[in-house]
C-alpha atoms as a PDB file:
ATOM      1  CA  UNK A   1       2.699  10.425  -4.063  1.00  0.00           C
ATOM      2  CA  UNK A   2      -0.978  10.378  -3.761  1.00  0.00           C
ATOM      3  CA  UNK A   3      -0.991   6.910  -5.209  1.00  0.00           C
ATOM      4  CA  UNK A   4       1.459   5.685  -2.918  1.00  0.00           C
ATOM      5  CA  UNK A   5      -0.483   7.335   0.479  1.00  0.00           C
ATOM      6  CA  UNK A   6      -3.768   5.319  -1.060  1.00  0.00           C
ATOM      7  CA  UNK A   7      -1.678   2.277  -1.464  1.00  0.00           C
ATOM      8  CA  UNK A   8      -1.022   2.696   2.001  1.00  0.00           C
ATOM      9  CA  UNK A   9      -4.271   2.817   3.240  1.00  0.00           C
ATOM     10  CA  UNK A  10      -5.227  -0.342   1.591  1.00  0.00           C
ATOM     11  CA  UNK A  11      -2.222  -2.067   2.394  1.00  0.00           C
ATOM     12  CA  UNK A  12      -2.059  -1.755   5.790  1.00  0.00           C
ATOM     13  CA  UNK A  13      -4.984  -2.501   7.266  1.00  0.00           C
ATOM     14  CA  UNK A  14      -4.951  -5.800   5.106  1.00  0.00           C
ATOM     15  CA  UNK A  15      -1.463  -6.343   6.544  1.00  0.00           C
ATOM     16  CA  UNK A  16      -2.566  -5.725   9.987  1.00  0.00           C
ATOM     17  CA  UNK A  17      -5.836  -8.300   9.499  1.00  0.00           C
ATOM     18  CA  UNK A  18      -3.667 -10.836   8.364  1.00  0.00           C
ATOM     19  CA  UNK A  19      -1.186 -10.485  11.360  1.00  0.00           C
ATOM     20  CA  UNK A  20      -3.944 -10.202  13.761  1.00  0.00           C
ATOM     21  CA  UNK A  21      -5.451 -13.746  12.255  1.00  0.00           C
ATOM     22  CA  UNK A  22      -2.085 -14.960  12.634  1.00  0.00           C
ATOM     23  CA  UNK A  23      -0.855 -13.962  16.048  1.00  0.00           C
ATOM     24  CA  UNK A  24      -4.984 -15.141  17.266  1.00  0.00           C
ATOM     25  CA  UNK A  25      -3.651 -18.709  15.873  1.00  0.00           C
ATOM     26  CA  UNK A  26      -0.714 -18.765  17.879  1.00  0.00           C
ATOM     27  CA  UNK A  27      -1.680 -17.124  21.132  1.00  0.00           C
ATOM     28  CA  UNK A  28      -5.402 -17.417  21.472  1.00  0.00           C
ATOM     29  CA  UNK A  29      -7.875 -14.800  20.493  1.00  0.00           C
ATOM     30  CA  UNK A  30      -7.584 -13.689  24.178  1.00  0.00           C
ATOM     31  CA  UNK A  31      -4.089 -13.353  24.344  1.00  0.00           C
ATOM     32  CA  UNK A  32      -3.979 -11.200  20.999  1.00  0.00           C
ATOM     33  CA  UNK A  33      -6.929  -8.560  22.427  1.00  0.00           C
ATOM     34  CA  UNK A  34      -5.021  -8.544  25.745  1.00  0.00           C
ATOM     35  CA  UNK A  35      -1.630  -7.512  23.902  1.00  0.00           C
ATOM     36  CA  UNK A  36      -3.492  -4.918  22.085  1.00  0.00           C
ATOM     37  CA  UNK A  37      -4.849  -3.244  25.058  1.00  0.00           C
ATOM     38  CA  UNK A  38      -1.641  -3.299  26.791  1.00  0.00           C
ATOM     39  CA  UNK A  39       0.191  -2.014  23.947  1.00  0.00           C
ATOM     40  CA  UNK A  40      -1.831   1.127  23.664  1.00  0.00           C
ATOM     41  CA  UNK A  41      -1.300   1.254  27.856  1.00  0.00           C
ATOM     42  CA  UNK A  42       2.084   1.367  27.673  1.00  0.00           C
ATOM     43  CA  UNK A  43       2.599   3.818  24.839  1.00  0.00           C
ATOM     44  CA  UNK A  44       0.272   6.017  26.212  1.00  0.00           C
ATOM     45  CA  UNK A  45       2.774   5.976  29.560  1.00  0.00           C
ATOM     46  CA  UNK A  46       5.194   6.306  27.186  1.00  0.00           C
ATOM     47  CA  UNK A  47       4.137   8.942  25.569  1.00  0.00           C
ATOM     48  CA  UNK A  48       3.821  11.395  28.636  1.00  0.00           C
ATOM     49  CA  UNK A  49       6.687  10.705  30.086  1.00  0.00           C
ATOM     50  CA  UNK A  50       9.254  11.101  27.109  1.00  0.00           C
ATOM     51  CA  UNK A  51       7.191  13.449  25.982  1.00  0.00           C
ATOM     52  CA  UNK A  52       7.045  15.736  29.297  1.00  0.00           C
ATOM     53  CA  UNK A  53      10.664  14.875  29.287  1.00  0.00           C
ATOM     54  CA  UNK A  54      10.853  16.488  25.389  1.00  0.00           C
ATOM     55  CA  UNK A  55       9.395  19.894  26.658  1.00  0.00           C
ATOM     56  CA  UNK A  56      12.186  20.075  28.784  1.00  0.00           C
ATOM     57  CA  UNK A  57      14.743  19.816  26.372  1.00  0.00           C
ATOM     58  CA  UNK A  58      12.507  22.673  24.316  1.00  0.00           C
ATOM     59  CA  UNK A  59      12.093  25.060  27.502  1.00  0.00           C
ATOM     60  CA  UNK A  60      15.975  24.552  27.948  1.00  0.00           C
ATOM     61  CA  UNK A  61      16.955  25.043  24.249  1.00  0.00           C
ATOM     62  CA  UNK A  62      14.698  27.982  24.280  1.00  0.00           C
ATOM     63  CA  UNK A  63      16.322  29.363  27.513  1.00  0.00           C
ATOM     64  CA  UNK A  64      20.184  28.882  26.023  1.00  0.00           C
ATOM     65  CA  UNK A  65      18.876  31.073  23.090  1.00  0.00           C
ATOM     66  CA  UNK A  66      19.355  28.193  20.225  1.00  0.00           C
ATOM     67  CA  UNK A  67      16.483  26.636  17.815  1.00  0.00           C
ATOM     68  CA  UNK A  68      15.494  22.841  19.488  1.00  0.00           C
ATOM     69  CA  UNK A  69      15.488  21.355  16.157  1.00  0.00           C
ATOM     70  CA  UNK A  70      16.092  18.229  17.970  1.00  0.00           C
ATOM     71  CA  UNK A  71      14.030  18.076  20.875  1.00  0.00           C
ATOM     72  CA  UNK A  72      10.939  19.305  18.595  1.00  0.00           C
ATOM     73  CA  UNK A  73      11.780  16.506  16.239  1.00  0.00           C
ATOM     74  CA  UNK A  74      12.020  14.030  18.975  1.00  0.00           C
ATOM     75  CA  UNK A  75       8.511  15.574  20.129  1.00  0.00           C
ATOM     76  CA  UNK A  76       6.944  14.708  16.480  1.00  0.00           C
ATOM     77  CA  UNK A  77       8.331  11.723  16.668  1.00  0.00           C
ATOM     78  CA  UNK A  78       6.848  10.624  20.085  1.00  0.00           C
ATOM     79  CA  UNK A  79       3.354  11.566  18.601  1.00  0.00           C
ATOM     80  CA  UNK A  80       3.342  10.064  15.905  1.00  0.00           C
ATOM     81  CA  UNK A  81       4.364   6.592  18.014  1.00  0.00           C
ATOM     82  CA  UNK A  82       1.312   7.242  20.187  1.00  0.00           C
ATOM     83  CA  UNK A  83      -0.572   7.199  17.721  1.00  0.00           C
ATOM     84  CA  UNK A  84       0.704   4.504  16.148  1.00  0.00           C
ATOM     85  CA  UNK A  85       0.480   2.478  19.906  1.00  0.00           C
ATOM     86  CA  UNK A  86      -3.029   3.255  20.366  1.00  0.00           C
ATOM     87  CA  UNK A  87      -3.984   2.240  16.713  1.00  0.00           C
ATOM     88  CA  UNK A  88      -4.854  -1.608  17.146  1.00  0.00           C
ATOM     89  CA  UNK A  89      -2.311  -3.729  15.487  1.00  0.00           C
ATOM     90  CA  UNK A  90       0.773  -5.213  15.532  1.00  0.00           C
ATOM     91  CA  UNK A  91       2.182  -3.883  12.640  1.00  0.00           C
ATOM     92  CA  UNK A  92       1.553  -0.160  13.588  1.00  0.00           C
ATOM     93  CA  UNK A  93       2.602  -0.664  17.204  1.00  0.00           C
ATOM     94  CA  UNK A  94       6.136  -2.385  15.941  1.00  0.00           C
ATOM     95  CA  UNK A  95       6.819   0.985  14.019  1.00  0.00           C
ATOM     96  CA  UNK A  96       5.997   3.149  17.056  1.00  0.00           C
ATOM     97  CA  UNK A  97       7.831   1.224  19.330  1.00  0.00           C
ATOM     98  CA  UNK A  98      10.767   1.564  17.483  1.00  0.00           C
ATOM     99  CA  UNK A  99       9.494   5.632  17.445  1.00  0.00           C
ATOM    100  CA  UNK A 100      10.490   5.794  20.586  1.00  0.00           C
ATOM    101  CA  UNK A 101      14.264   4.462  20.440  1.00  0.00           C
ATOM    102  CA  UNK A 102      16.167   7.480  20.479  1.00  0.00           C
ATOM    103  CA  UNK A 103      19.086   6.497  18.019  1.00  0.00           C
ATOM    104  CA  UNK A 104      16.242   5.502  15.283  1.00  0.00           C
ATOM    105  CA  UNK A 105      14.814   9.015  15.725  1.00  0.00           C
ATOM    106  CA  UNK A 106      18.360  10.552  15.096  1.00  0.00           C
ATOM    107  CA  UNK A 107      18.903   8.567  12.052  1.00  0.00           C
ATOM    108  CA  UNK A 108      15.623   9.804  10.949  1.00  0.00           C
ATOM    109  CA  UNK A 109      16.598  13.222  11.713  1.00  0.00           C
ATOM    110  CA  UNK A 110      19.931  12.996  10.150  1.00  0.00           C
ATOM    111  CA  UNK A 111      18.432  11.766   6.831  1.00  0.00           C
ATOM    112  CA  UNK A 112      15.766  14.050   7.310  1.00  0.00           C
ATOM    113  CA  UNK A 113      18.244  16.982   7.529  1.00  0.00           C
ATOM    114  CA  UNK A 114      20.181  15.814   4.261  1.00  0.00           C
ATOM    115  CA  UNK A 115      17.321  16.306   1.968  1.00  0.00           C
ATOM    116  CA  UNK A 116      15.750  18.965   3.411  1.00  0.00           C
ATOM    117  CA  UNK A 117      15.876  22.651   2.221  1.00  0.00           C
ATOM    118  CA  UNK A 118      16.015  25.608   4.723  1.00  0.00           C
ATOM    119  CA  UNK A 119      15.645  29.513   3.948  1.00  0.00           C
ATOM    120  CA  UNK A 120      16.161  31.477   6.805  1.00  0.00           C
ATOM    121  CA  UNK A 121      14.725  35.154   6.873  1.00  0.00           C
ATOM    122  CA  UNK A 122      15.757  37.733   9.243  1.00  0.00           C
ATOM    123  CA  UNK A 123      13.047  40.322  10.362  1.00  0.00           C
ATOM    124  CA  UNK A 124      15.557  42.168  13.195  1.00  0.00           C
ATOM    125  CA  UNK A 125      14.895  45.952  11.938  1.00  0.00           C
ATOM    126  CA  UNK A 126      16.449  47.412  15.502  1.00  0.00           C
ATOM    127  CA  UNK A 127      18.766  50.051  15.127  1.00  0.00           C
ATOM    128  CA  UNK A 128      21.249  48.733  16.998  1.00  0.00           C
ATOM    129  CA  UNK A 129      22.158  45.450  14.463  1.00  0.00           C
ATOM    130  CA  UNK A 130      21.246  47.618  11.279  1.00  0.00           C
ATOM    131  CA  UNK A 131      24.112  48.475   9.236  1.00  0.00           C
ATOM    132  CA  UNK A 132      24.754  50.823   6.073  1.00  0.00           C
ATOM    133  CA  UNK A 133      25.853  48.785   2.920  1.00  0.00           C
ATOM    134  CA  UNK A 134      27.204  51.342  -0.242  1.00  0.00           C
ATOM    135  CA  UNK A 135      25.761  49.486  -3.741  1.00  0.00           C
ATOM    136  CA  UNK A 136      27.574  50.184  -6.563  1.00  0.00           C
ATOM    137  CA  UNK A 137      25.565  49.624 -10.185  1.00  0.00           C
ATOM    138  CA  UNK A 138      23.945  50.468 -13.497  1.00  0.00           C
ATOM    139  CA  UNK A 139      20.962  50.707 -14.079  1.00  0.00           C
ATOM    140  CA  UNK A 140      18.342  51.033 -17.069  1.00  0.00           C
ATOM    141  CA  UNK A 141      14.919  53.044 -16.391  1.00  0.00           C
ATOM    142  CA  UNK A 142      12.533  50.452 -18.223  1.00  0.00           C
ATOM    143  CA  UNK A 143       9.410  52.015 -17.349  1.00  0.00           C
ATOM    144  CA  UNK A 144       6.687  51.823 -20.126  1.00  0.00           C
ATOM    145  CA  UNK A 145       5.675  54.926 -22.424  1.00  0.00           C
ATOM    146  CA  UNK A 146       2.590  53.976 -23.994  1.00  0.00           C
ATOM    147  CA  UNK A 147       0.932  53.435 -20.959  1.00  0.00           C
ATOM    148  CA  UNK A 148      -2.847  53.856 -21.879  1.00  0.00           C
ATOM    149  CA  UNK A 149      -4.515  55.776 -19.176  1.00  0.00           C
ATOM    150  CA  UNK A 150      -7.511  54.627 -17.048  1.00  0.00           C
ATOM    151  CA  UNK A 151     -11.010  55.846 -17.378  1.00  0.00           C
ATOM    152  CA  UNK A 152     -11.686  58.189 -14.179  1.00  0.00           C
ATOM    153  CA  UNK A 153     -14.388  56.875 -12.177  1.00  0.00           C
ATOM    154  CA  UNK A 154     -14.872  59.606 -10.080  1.00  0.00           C
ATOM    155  CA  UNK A 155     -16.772  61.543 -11.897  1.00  0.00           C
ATOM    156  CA  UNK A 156     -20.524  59.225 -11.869  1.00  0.00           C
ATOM    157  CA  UNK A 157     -23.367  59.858 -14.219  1.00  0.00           C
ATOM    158  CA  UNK A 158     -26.429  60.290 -12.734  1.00  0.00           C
END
């Protein structure tokens, strides 16, 4: 994995050179800078207003008493696009864009879902949900009988 991440780090930024060079060729170098400010304008307006819209879904999903797996997910996703949108190049702002289509986050989500793991731990101690359980069992008492004992320390030499 690590190798991978640093391949990524070299990769990309070459990538997004050579697509800068190209796109210059084609549109003009003023063009290309232009695009590239106005990318990272529009996903930052993006940004806050699916993302003020994501709280909502949280504050309601919070309110109806269920987890907002969904809405938090969407939320990661949206910051991670803009990011992404205010990183200069084309490359980078194509994957955020797509970020913020909401049927691409809910594949991601769903696939996200199928490999993932979850342990769920309860900590409710209140009286009211607590319930007696009978254990039935054998046992074997393995505790140790050559246990050598501890010097006491309590006892200091002057």
């Amino acid at each position: 994995m690590p190798l991978l991440i640093l391949f990524g780090f070299i990769t990309l930024p070459l990538l997004e050179i050579g697509v800068f060079i190209w796109i210059g060729d084609e549109i003009g170098i003023l063009a290309t800078v232009a695009t590239t400010v106005l990318t990272a304008i529009l996903g930052t307006a993006l940004v806050r207003a699916q993302g003020l819209a994501t709280l909502s879904k949280v504050n309601d999903s919070l309110n109806r008493g269920e987890m907002p797996v969904r809405a938090v997910f969407d939320g990661a996703c949206l910051l991670v696009a803009g990011a992404l949108l205010l990183a200069p190049g084309f490359i980078t702002d194509a994957i955020g864009l797509i970020l913020f289509i909401p049927f691409v986050r809910a594949i991601l989500l769903a696939l996200l879902i199928s490999k993932a793991v979850v342990t769920v731990h309860s900590s409710n101690t209140s009286t009211s949900s607590r319930q007696n359980y009978d254990v039935e069992g054998d046992f074997q008492d393995i505790t140790p009988t050559d246990v050598p004992e501890l010097p006491d320390n309590s006892k200091k030499e002057s």
